[in-house]
N, C-alpha and C. Protein backbone atom coordinates (compact mmCIF):
# COMPACT_ATOMS: atom_id res chain seq x y z
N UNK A 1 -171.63 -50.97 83.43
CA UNK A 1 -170.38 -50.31 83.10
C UNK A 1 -170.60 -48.80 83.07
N UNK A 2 -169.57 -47.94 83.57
CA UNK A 2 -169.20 -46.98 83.50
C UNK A 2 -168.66 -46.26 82.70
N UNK A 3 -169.07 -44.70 82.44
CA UNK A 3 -167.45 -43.88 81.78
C UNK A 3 -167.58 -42.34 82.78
N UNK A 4 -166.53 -42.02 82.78
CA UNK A 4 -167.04 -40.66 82.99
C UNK A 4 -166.88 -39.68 82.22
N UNK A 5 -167.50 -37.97 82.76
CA UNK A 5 -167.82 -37.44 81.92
C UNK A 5 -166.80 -36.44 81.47
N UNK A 6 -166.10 -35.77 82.25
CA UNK A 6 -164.70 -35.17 81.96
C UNK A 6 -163.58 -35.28 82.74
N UNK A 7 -162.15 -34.59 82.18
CA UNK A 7 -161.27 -34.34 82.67
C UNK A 7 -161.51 -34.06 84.71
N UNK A 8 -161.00 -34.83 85.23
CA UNK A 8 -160.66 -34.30 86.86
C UNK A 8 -159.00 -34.19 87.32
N UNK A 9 -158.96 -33.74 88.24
CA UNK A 9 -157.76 -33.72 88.97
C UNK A 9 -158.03 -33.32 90.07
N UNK A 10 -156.98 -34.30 91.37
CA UNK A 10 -157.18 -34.26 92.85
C UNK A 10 -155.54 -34.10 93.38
N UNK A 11 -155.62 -33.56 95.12
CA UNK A 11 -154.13 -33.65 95.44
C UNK A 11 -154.49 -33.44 96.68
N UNK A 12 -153.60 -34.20 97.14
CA UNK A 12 -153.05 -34.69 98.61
C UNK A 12 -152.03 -34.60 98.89
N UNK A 13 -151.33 -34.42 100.31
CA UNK A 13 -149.96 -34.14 100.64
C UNK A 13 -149.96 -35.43 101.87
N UNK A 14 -149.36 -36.91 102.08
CA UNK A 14 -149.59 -37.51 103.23
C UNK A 14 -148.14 -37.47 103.63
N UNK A 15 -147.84 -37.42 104.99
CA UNK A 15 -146.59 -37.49 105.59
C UNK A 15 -145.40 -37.00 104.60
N UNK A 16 -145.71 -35.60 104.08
CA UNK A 16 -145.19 -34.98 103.24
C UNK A 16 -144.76 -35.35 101.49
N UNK A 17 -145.18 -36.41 101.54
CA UNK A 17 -145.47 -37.00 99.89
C UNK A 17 -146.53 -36.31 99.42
N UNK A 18 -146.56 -35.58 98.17
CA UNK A 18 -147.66 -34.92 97.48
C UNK A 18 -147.47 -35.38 96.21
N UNK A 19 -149.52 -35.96 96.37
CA UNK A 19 -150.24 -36.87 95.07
C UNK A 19 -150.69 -36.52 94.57
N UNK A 20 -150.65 -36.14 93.31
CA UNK A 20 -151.80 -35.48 92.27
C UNK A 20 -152.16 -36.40 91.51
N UNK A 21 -153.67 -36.30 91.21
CA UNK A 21 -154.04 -37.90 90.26
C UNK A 21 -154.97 -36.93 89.12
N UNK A 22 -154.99 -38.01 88.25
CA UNK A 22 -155.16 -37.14 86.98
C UNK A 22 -156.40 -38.21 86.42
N UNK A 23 -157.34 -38.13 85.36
CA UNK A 23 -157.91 -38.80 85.04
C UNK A 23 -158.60 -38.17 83.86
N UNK A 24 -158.81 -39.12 82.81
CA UNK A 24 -159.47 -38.44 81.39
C UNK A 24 -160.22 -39.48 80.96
N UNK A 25 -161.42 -39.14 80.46
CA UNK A 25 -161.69 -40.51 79.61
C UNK A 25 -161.51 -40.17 78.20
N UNK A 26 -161.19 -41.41 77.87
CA UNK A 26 -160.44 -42.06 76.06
C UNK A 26 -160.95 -42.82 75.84
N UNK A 27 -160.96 -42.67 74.22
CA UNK A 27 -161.55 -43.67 73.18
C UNK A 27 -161.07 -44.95 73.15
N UNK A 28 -159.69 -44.73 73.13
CA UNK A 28 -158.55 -45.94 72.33
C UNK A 28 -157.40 -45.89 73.17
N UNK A 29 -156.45 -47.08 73.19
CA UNK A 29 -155.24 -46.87 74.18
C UNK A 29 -154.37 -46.09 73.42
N UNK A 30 -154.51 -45.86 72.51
CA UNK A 30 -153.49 -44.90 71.84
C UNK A 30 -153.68 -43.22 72.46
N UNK A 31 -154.98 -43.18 72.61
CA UNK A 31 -155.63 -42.02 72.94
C UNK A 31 -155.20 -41.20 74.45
N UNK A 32 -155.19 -42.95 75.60
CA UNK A 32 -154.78 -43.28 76.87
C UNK A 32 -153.39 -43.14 76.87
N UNK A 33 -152.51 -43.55 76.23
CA UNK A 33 -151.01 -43.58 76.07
C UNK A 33 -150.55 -42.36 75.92
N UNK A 34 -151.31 -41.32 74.99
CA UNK A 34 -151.04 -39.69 74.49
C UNK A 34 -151.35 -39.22 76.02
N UNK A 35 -152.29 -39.45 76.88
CA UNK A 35 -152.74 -38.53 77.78
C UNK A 35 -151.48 -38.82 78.80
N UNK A 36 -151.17 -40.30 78.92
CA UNK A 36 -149.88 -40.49 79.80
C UNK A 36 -148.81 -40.00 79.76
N UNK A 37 -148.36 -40.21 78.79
CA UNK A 37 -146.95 -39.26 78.21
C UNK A 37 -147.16 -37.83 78.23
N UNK A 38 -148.52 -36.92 78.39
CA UNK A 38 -148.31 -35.74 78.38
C UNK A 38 -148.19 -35.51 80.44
N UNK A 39 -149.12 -36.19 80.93
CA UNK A 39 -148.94 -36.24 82.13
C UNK A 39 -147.26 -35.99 82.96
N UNK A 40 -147.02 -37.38 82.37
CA UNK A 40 -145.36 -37.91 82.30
C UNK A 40 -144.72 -36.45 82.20
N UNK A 41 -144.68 -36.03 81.05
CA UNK A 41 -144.16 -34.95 80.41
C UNK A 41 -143.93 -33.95 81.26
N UNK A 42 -145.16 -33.62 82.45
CA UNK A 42 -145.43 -31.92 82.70
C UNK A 42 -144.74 -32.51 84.04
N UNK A 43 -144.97 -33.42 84.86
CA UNK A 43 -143.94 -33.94 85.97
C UNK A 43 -142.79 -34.75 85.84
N UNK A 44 -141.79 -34.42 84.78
CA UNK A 44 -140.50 -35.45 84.87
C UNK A 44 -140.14 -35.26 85.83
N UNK A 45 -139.74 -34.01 86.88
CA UNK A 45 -139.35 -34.76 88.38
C UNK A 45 -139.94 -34.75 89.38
N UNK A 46 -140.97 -35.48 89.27
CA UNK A 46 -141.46 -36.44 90.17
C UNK A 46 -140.92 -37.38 90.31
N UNK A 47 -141.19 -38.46 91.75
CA UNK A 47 -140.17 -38.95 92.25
C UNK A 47 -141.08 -40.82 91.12
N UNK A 48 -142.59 -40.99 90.87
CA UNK A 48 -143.18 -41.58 90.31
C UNK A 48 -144.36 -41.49 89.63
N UNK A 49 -144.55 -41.64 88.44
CA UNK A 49 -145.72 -41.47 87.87
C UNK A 49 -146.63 -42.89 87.18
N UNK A 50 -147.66 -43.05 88.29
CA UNK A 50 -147.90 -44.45 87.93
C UNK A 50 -149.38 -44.15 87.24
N UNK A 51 -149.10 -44.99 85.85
CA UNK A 51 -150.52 -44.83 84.86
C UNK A 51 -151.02 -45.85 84.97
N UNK A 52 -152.67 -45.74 84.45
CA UNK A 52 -153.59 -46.84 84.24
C UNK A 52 -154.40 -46.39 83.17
N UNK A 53 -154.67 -47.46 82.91
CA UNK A 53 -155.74 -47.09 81.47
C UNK A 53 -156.95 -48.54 81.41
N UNK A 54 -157.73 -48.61 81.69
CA UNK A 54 -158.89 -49.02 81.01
C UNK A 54 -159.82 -48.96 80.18
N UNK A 55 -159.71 -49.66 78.71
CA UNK A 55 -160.56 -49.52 77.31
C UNK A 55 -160.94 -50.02 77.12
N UNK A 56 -162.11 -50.28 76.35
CA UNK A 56 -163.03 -51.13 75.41
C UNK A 56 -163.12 -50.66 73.97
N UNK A 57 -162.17 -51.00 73.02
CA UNK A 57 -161.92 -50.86 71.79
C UNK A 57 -162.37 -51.71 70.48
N UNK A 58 -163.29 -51.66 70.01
CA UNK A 58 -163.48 -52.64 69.02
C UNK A 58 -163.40 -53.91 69.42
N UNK A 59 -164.58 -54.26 70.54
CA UNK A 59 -165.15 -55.20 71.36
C UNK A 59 -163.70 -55.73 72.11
N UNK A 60 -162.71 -55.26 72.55
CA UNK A 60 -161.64 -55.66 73.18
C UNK A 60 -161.19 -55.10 74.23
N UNK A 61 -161.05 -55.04 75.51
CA UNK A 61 -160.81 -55.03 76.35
C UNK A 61 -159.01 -54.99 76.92
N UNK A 62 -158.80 -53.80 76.81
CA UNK A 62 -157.31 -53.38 77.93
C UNK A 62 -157.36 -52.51 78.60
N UNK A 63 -156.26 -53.38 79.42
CA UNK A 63 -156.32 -52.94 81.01
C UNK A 63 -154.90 -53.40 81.55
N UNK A 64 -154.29 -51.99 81.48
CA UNK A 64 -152.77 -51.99 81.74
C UNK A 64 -152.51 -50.93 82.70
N UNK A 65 -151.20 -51.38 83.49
CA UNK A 65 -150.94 -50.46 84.74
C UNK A 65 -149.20 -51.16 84.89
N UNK A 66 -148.92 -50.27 85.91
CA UNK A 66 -147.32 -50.57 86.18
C UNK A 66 -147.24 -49.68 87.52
N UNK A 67 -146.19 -49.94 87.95
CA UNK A 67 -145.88 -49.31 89.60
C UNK A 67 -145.01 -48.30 89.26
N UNK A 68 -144.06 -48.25 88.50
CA UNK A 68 -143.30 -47.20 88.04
C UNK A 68 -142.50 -46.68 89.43
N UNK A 69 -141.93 -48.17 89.36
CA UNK A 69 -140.46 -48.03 90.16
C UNK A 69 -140.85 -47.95 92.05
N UNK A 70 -142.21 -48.13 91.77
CA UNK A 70 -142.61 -48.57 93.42
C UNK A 70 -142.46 -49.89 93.56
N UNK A 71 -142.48 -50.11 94.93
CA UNK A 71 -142.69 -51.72 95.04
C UNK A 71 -143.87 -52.28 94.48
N UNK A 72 -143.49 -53.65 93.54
CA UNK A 72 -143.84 -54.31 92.81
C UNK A 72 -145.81 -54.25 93.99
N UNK A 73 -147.00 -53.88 93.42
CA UNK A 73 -147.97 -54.26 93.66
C UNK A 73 -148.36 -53.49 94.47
N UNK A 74 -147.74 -52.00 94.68
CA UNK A 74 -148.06 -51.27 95.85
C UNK A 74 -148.91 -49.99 95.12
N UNK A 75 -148.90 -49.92 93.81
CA UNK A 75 -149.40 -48.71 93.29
C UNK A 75 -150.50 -48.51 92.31
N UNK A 76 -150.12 -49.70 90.78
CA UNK A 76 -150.83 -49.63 89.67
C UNK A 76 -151.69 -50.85 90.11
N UNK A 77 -151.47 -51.84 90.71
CA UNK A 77 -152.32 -52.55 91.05
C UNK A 77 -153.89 -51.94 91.85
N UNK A 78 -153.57 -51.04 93.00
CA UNK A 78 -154.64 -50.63 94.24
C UNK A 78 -155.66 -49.83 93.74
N UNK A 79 -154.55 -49.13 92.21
CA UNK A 79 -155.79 -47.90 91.20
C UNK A 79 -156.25 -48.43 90.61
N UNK A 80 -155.97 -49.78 89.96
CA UNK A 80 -156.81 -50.75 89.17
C UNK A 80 -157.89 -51.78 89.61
N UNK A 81 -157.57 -51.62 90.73
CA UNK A 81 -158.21 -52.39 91.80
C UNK A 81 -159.85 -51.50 91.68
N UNK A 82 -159.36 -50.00 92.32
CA UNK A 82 -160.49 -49.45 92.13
C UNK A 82 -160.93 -49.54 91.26
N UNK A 83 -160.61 -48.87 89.91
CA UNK A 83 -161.72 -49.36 88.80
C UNK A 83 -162.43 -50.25 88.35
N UNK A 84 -162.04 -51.49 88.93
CA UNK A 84 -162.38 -52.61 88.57
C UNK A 84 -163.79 -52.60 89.69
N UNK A 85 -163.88 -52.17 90.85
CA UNK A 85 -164.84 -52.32 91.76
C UNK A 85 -165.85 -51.19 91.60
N UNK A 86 -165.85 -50.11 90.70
CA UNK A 86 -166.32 -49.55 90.23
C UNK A 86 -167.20 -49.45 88.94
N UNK A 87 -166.62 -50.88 88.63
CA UNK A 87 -167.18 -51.17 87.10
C UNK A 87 -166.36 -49.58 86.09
N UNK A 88 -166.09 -49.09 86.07
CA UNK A 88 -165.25 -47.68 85.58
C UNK A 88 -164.61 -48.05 84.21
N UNK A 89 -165.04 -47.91 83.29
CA UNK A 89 -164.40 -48.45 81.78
C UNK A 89 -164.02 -46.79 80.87
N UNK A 90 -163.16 -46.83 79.75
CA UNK A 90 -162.86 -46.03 79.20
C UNK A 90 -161.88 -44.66 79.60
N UNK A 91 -161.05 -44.85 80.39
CA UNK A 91 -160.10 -43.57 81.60
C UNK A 91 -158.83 -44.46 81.31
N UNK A 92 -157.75 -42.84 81.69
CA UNK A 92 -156.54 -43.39 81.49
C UNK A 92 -156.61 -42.23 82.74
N UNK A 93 -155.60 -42.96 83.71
CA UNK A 93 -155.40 -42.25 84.94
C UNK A 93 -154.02 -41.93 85.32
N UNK A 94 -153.25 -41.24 85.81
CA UNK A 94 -151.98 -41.28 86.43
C UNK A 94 -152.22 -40.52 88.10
N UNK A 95 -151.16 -41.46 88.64
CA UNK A 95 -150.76 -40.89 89.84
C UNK A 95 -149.43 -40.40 89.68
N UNK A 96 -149.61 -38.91 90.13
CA UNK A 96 -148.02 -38.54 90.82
C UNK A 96 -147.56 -38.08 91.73
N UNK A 97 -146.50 -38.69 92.00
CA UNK A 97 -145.95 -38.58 93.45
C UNK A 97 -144.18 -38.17 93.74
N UNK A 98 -144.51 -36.71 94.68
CA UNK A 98 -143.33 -36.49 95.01
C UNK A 98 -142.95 -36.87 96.08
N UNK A 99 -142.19 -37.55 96.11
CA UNK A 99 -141.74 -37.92 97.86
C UNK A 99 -140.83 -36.87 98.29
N UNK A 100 -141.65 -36.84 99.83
CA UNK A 100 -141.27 -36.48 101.10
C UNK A 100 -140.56 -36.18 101.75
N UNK A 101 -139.99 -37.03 101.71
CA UNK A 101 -138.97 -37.92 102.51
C UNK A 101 -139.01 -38.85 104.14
N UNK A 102 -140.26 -39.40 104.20
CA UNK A 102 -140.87 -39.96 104.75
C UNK A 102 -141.23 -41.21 103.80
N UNK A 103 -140.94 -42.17 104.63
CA UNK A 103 -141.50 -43.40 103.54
C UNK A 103 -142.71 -44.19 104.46
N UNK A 104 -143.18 -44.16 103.22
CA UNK A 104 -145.03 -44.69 103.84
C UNK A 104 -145.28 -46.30 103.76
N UNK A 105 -144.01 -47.28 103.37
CA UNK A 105 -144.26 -48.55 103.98
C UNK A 105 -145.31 -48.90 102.75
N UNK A 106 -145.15 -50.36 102.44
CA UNK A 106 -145.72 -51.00 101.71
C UNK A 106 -147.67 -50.41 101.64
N UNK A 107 -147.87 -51.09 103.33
CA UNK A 107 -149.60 -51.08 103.21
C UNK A 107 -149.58 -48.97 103.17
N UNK A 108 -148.94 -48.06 103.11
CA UNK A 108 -149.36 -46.93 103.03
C UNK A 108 -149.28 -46.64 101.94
N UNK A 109 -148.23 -47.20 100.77
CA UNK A 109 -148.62 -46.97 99.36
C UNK A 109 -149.39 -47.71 98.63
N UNK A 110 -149.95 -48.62 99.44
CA UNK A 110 -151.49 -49.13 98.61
C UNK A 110 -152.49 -48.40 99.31
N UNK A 111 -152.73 -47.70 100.34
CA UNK A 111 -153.85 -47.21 100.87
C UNK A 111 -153.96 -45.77 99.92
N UNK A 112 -152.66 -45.19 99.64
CA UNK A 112 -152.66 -43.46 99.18
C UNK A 112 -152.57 -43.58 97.99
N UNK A 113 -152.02 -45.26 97.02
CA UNK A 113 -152.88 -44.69 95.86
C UNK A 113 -154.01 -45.20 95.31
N UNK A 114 -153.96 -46.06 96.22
CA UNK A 114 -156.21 -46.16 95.97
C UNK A 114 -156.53 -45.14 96.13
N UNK A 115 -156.32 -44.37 96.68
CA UNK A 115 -156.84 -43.18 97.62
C UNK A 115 -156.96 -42.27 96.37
N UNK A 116 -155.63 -42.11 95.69
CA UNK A 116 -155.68 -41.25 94.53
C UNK A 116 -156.81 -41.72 93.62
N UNK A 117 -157.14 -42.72 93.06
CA UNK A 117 -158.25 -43.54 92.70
C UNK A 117 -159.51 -43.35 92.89
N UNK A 118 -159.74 -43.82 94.38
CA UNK A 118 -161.08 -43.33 95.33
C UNK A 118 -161.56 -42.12 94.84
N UNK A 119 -160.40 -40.73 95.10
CA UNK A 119 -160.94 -39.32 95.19
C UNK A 119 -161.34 -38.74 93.38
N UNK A 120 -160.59 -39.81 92.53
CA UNK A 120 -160.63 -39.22 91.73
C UNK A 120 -161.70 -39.35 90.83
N UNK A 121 -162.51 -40.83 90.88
CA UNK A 121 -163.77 -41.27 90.66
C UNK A 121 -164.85 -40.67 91.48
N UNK A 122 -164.45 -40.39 92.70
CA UNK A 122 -165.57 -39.63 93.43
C UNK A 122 -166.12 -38.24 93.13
N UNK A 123 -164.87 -37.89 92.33
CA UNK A 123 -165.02 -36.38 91.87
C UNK A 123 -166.16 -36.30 90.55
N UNK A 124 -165.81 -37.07 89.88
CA UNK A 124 -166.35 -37.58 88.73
C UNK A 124 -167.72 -37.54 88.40
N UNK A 125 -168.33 -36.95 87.40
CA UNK A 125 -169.46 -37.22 87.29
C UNK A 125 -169.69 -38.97 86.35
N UNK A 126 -169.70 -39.81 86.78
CA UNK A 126 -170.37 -41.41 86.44
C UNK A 126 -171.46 -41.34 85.30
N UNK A 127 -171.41 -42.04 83.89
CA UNK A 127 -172.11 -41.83 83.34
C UNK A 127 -171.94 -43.24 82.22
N UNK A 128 -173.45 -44.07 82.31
CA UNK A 128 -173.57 -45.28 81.88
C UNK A 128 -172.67 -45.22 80.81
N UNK A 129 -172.02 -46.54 80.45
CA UNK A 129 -171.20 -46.66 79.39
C UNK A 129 -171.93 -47.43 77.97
N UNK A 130 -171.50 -46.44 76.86
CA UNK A 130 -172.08 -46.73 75.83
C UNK A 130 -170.70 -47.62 74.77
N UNK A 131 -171.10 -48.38 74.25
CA UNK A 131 -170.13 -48.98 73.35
C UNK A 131 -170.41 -48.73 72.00
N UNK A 132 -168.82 -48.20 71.84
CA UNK A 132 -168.97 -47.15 70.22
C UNK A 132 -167.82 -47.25 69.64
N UNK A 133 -168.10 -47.56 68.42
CA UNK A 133 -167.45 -47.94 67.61
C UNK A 133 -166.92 -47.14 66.12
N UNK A 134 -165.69 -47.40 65.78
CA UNK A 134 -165.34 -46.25 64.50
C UNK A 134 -165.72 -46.70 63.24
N UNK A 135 -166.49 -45.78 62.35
CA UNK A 135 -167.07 -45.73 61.10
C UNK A 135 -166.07 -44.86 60.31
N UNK A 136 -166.33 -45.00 59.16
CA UNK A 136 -165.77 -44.05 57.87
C UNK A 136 -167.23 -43.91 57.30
N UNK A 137 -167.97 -42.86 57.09
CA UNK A 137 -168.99 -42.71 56.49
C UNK A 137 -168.30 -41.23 54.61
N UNK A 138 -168.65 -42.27 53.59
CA UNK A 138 -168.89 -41.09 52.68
C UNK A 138 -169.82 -40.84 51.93
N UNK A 139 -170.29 -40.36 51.37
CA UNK A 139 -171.45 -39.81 50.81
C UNK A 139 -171.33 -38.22 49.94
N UNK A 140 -171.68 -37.59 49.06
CA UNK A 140 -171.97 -36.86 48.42
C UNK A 140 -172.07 -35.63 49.12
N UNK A 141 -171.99 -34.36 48.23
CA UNK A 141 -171.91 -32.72 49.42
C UNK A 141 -173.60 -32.60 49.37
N UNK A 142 -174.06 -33.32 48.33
CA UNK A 142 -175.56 -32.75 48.74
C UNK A 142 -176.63 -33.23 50.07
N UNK A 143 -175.60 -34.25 50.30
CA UNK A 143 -176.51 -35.32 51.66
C UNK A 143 -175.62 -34.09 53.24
N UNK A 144 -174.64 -33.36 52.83
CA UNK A 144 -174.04 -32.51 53.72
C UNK A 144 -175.06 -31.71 55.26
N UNK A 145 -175.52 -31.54 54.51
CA UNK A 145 -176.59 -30.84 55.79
C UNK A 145 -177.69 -32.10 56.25
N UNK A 146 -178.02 -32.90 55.87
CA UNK A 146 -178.11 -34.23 56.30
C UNK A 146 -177.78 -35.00 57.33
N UNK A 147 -176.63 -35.17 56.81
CA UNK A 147 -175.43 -35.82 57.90
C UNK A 147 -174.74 -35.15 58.82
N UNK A 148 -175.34 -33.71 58.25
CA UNK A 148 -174.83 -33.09 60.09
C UNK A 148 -175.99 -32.80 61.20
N UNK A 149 -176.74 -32.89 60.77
CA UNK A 149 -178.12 -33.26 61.43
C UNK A 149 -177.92 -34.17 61.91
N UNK A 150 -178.31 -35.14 61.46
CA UNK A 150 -177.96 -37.17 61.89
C UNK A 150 -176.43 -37.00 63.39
N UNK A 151 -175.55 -36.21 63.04
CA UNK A 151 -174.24 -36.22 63.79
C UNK A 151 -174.93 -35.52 65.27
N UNK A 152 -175.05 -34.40 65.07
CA UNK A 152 -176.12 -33.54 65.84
C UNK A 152 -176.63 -33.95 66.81
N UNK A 153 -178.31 -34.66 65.91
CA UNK A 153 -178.72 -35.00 67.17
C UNK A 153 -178.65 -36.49 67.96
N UNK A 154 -177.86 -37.40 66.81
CA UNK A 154 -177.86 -38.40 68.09
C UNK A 154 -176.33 -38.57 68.33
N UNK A 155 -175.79 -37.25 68.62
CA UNK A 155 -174.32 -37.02 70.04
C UNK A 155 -173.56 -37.90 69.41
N UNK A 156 -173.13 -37.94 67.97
CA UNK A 156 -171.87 -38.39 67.29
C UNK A 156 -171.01 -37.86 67.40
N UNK A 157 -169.25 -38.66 67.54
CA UNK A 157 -168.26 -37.66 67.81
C UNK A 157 -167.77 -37.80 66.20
N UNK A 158 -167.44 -36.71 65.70
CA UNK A 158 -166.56 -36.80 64.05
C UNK A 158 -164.84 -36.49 64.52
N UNK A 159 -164.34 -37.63 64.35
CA UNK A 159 -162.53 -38.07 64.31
C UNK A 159 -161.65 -37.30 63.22
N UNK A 160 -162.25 -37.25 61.59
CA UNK A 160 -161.46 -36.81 60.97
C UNK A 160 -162.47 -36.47 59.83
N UNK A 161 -162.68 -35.44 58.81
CA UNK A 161 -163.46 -35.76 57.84
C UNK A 161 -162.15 -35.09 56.38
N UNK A 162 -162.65 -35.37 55.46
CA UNK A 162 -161.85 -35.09 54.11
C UNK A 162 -162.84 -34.61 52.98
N UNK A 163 -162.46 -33.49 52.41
CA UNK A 163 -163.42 -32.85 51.53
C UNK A 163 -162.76 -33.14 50.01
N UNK A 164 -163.50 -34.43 49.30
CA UNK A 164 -162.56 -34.61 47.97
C UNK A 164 -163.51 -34.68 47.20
N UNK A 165 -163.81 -35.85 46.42
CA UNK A 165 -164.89 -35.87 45.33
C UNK A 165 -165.77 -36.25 46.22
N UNK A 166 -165.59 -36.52 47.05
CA UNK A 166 -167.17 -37.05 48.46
C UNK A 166 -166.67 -36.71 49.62
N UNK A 167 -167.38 -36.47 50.48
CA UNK A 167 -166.99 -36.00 52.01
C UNK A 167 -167.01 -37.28 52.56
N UNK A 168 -165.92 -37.44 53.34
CA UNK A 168 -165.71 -38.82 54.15
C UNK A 168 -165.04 -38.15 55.40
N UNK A 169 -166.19 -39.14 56.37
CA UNK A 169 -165.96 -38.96 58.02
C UNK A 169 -165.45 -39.69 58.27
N UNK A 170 -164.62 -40.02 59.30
CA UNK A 170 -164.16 -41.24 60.70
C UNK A 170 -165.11 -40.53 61.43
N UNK A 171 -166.26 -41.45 62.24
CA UNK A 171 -166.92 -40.84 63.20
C UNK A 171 -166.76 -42.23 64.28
N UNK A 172 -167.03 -41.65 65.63
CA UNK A 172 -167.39 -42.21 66.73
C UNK A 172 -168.77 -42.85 67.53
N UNK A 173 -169.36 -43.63 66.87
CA UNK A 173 -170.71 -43.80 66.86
C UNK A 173 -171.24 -44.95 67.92
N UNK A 174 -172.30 -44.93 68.59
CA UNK A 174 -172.73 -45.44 69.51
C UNK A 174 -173.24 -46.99 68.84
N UNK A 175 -172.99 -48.38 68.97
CA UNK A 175 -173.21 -49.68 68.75
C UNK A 175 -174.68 -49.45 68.46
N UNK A 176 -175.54 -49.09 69.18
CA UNK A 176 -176.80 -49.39 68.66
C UNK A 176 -177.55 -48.30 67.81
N UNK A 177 -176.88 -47.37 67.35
CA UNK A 177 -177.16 -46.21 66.23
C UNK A 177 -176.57 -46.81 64.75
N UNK A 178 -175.84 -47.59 64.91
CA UNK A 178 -175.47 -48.24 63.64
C UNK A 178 -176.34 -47.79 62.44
N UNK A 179 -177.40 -48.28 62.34
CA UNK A 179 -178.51 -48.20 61.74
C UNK A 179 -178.72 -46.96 61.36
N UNK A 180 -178.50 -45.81 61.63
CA UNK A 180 -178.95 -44.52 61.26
C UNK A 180 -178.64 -44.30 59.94
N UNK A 181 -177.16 -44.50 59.70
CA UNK A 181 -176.74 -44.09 58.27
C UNK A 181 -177.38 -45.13 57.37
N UNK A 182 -177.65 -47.00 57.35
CA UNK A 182 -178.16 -47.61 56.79
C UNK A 182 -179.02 -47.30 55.98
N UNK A 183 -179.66 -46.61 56.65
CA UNK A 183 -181.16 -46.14 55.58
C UNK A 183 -181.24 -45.26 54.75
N UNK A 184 -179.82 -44.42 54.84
CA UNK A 184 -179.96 -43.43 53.69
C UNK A 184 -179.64 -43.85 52.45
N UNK A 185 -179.65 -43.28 51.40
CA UNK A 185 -179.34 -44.08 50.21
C UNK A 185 -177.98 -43.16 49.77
N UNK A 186 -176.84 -43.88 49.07
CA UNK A 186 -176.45 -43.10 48.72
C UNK A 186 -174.75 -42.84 49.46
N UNK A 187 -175.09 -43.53 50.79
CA UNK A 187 -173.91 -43.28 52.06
C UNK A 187 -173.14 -44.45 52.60
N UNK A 188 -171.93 -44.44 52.00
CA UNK A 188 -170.57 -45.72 51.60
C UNK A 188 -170.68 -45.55 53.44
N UNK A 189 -170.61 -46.43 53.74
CA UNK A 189 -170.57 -47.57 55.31
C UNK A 189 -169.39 -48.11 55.57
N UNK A 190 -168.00 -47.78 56.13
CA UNK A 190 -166.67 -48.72 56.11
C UNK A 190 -166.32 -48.80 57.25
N UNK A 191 -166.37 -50.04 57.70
CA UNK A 191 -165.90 -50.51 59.43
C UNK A 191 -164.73 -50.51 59.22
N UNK A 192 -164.05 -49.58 60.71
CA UNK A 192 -162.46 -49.52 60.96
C UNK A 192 -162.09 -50.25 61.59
């Protein structure tokens, strides 16, 4: 499995239809859904904006797409297609498309938006996929420089933290680092 490593964007103009494909990787489909709707957002007239999202969330697996008013199987299917042959996990993608005014026929809107797909993974830097999962870690201000060490160096993402009678994180932590905070003494452990 796959993720990649940042934000891309690609564009094509075929028989005067111009495709811009977008791609981010995300945590959560909520995360995937925010990136769609802003997509959505910056092209309302476009003539279609077809999203995809593939996640692995708290050992669960979605994987949703739609044609968005193309013919049924000509669009969200061919970009999902790719990812799937890519092994490609964790991305929320959109295609958008202004038409032309040239119509590209069933097999040309599955070829141009794989295509959007193709170029946009190709752009991509590919980078093994780690499965990570959300913690609430709290603990005391004196373990503070501690636990930002621990965050540091083994490439934790921190979601939200709260400074009250104890500092409490939401962090983003890699499945087999689990163990790091275990051993300290002292540091409340709460699976989200």
């Amino acid at each position: 499995m796959k993720n990649i490593e940042k934000e891309e964007i690609i564009e094509f103009i075929e028989k005067k239809s111009r495709f811009i494909g977008y791609i981010k990787p995300v945590n959560s489909v909520e995360e995937a859904n925010k990136y769609i709707d802003k997509i959505r957002n910056e092209h309302k007239d476009a003539t279609h904006n077809v999203p995809v999202y593939r996640v692995i969330e708290n050992a669960q697996e979605y994987f949703k797409y739609n044609d968005d008013g193309e013919p049924q199987g000509t669009a969200g299917k061919p970009m999902a297609d790719i990812l799937e042959r890519r092994d490609v996990y964790n991305v929320a993608m959109v295609a958008v498309r202004y038409f032309g005014g040239i119509k590209l026929g069933a097999g040309g809107l599955i070829r141009n938006y794989a295509r959007v797909a193709k170029e946009l993974i190709d752009q991509c830097n590919l980078i093994t996929y780690v499965e990570k999962r959300k913690i609430i870690i709290s603990f005391d201000y004196a373990k503070k420089g501690l636990i930002d060490k621990y965050i540091k160096d083994n490439n934790i993402e921190v979601l939200e933290q709260s400074f009250l009678d104890r500092i409490n994180m939401k962090i983003l932590i890699p499945k087999d680092s689990m163990d790091i905070f275990k051993s300290l003494k002292d540091v409340e452990i709460i699976d989200v």
